[in-house]
N, C-alpha and C. Protein backbone atom coordinates (compact mmCIF):
# COMPACT_ATOMS: atom_id res chain seq x y z
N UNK A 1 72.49 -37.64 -6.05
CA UNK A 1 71.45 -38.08 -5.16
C UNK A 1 72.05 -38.61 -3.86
N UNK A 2 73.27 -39.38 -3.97
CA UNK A 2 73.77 -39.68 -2.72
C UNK A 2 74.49 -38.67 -1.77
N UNK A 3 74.79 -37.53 -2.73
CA UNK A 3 75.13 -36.32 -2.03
C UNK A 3 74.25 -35.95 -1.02
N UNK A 4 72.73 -35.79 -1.60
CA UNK A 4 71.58 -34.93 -0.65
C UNK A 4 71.76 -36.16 0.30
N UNK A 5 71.76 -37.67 0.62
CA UNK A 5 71.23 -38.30 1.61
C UNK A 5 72.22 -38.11 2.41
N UNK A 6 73.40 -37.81 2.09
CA UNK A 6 74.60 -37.90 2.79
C UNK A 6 74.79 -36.33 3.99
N UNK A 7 73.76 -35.64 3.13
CA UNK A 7 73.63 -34.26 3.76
C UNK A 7 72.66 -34.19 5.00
N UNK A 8 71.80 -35.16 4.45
CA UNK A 8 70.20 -35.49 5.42
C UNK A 8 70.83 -36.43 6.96
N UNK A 9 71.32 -37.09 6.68
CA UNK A 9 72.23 -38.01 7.57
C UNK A 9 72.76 -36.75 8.27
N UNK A 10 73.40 -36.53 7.79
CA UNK A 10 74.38 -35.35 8.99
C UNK A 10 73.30 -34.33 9.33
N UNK A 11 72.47 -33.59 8.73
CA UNK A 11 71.31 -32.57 9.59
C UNK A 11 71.24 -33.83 10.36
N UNK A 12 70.17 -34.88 10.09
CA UNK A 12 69.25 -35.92 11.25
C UNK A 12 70.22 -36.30 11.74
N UNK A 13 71.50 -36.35 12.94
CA UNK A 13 71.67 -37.52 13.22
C UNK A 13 71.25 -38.28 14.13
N UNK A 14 71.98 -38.93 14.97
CA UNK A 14 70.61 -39.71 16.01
C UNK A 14 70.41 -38.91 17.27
N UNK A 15 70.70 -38.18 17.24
CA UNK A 15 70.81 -37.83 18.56
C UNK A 15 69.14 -36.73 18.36
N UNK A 16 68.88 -36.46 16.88
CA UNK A 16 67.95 -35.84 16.38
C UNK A 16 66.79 -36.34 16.60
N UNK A 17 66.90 -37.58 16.13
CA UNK A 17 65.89 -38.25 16.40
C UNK A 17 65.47 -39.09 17.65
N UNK A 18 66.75 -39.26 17.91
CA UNK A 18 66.44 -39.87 19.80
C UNK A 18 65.62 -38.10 20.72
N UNK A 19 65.93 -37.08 20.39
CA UNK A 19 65.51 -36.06 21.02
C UNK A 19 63.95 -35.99 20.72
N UNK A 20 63.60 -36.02 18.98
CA UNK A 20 62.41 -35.89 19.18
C UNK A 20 61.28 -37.40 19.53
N UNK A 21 62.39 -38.38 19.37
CA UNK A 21 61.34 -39.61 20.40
C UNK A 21 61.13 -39.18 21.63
N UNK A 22 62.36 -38.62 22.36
CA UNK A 22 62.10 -38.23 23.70
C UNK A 22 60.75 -37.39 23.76
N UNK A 23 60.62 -36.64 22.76
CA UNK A 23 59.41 -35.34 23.24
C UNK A 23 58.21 -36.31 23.13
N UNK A 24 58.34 -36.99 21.91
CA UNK A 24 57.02 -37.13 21.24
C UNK A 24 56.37 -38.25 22.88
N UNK A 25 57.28 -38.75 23.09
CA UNK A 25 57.38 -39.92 24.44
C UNK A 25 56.54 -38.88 25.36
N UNK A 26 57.39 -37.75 26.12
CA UNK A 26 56.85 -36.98 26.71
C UNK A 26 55.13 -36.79 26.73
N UNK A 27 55.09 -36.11 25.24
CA UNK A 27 53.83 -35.85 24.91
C UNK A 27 52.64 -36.60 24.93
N UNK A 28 52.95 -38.50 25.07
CA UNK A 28 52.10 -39.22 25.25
C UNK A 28 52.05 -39.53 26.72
N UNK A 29 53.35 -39.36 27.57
CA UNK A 29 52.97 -39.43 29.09
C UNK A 29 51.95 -38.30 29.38
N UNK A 30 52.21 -36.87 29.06
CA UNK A 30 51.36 -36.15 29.12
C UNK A 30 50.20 -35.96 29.15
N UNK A 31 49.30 -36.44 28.45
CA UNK A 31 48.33 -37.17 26.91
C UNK A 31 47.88 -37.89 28.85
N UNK A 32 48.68 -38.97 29.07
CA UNK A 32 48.16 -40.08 29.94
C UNK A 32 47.86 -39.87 31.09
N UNK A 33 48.69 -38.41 31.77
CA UNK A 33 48.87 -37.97 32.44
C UNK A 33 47.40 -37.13 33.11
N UNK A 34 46.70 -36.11 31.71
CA UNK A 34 45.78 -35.37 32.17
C UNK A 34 44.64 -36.29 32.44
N UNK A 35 44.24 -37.01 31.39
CA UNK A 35 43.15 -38.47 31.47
C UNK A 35 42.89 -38.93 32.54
N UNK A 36 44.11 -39.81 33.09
CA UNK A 36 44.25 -40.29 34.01
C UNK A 36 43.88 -39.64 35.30
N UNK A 37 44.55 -38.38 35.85
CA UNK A 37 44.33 -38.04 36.79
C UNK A 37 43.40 -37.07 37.48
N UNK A 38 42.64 -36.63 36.02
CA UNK A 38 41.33 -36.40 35.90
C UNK A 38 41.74 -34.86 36.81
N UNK A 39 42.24 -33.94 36.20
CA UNK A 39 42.84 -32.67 36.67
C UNK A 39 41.82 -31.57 36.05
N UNK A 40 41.66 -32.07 34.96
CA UNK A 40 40.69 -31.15 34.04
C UNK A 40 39.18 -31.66 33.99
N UNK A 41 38.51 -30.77 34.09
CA UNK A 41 37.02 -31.34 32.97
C UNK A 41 37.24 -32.02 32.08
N UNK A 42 36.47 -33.19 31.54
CA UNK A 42 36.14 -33.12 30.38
C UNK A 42 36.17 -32.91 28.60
N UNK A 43 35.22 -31.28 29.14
CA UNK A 43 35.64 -30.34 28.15
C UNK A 43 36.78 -29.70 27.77
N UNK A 44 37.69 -29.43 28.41
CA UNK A 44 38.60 -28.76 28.16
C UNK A 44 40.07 -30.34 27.68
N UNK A 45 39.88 -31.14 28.91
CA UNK A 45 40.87 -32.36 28.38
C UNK A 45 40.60 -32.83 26.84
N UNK A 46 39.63 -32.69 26.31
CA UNK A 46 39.51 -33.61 24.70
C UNK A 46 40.32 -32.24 24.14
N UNK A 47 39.65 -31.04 24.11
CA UNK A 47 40.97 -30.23 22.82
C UNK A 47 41.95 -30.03 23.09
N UNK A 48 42.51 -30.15 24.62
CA UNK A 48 44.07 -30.05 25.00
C UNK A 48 44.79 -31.65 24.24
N UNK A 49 44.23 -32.75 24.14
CA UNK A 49 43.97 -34.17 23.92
C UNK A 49 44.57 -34.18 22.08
N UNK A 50 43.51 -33.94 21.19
CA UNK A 50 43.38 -33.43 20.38
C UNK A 50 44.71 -32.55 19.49
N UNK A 51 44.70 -31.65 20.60
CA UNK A 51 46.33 -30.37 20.33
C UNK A 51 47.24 -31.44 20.15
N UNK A 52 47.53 -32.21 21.90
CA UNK A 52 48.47 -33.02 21.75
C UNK A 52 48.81 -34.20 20.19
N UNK A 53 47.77 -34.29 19.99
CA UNK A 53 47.77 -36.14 18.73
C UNK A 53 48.26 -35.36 17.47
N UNK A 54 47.94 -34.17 17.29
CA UNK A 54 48.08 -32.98 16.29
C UNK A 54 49.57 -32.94 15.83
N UNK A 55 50.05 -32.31 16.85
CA UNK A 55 51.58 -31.98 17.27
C UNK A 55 52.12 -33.25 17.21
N UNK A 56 52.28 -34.42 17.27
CA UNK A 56 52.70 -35.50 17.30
C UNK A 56 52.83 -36.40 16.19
N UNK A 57 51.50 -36.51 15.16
CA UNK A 57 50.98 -36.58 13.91
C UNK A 57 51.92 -35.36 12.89
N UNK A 58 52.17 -34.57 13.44
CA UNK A 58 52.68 -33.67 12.28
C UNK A 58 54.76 -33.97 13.00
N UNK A 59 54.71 -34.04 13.68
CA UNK A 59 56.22 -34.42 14.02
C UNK A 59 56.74 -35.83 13.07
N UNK A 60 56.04 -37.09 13.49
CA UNK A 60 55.58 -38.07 12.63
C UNK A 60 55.92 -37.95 11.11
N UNK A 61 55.12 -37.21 10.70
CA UNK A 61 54.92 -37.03 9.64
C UNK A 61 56.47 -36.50 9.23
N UNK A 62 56.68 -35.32 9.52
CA UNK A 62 58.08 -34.62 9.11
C UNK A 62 59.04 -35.42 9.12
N UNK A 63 58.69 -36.12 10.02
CA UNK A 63 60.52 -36.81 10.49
C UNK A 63 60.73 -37.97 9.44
N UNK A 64 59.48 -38.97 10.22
CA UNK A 64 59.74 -40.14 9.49
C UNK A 64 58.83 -40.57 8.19
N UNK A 65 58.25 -39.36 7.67
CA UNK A 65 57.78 -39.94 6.03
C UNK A 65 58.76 -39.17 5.10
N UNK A 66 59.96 -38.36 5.98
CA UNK A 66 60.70 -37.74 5.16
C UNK A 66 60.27 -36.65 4.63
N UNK A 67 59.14 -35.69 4.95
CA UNK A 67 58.60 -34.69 4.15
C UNK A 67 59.38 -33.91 4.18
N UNK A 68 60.56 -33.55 4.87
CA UNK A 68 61.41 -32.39 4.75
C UNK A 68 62.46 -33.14 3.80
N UNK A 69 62.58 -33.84 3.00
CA UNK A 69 63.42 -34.19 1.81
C UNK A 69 63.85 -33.52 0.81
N UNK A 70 62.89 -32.38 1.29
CA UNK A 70 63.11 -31.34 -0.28
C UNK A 70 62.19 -31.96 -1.75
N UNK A 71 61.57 -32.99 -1.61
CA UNK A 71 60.69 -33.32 -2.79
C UNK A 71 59.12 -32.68 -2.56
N UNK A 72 58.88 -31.27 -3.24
CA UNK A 72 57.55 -31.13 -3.20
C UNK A 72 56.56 -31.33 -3.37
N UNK A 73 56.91 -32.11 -4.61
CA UNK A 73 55.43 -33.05 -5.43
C UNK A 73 54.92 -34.05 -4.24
N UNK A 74 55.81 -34.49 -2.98
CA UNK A 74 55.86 -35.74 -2.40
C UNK A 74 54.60 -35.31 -1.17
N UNK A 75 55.40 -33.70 -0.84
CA UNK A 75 54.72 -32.97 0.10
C UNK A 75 53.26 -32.12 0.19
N UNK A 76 52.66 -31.56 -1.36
CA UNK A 76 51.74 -31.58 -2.08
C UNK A 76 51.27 -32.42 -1.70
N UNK A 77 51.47 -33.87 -2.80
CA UNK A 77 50.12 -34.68 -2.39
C UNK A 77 49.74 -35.37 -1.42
N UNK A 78 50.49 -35.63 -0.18
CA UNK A 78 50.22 -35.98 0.80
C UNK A 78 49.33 -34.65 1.78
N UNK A 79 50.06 -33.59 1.43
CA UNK A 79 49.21 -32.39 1.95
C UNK A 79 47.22 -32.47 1.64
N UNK A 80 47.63 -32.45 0.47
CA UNK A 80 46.16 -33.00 -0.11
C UNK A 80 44.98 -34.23 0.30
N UNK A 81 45.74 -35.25 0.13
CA UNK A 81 45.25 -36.14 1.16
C UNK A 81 44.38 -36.00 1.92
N UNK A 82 45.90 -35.15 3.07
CA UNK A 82 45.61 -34.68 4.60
C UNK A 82 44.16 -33.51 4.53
N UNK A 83 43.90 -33.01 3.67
CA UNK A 83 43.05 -32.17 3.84
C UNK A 83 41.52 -32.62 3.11
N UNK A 84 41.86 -33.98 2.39
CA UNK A 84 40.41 -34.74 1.40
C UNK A 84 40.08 -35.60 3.00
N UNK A 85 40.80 -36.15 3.63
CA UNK A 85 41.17 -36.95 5.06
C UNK A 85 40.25 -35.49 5.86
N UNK A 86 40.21 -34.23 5.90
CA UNK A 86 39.93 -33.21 6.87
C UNK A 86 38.27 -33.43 6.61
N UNK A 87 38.09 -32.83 5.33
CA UNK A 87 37.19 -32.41 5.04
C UNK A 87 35.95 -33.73 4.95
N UNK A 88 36.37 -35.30 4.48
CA UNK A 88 35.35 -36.57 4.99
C UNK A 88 35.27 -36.72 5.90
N UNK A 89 36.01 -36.21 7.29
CA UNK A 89 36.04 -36.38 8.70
C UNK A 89 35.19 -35.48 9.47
N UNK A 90 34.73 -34.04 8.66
CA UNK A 90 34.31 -32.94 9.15
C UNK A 90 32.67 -33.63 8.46
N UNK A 91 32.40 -33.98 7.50
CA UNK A 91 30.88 -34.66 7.04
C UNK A 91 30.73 -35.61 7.73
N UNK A 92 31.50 -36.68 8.08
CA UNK A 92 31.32 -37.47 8.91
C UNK A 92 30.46 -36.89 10.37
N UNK A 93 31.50 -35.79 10.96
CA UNK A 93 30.89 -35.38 12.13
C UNK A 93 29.88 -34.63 11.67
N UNK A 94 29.48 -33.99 10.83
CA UNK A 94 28.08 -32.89 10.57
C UNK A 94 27.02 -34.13 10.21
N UNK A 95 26.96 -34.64 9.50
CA UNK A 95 25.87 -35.29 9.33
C UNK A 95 25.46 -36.98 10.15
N UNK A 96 26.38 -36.69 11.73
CA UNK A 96 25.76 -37.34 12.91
C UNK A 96 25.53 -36.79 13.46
N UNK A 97 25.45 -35.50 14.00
CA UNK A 97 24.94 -34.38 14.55
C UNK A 97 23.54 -34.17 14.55
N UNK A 98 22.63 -34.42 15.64
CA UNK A 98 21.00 -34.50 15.50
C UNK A 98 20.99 -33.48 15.60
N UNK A 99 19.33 -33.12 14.57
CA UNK A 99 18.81 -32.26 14.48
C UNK A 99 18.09 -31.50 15.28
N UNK A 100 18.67 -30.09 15.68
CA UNK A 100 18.27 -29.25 16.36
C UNK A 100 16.37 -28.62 16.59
């Protein structure tokens, strides 16, 4: 077992993770960037918005809950979760949705 961490250490090292702080950093100037300066509509800024929290949330996720550990059972049920988490979020929005 101390073998694999010793292996994980050398894939991640910091420079791994200082790179993807840098992006994820990026991605929230970005994020602050379109809002702010009001470049886009609206409409189009919330799913570019959205894309962004996505991509960031799933970086997140990989890096620092460890899902690339190689434990699948770990990655499964958090997958699961993520998708019981999709699907109360999607009723949530359908049944505030007035009737047409």
């Amino acid at each position: 077992m101390a073998e694999s961490q010793e292996r994980r250490l050398v894939r991640h090292g910091q420079g791994f993770y200082v790179g993807f702080g840098v992006l994820m950093l990026v991605l929230t100037l970005l994020a602050f960037y379109l809002v702010g300066n009001h470049i886009l509509p609206g409409a189009i800024v919330v799913p570019i918005l959205f894309f962004l929290a996505l991509v960031q949330v799933v970086m997140q996720l990989w890096l620092f809950m460890h899902l690339d550990s190689g434990r699948r059972a770990y990655s499964l049920l958090f997958l699961f979760g993520f998708g019981v988490a999709l699907v109360v979020g999607f009723a949530v929005w359908y049944l505030t949705q007035p009737y047409a």
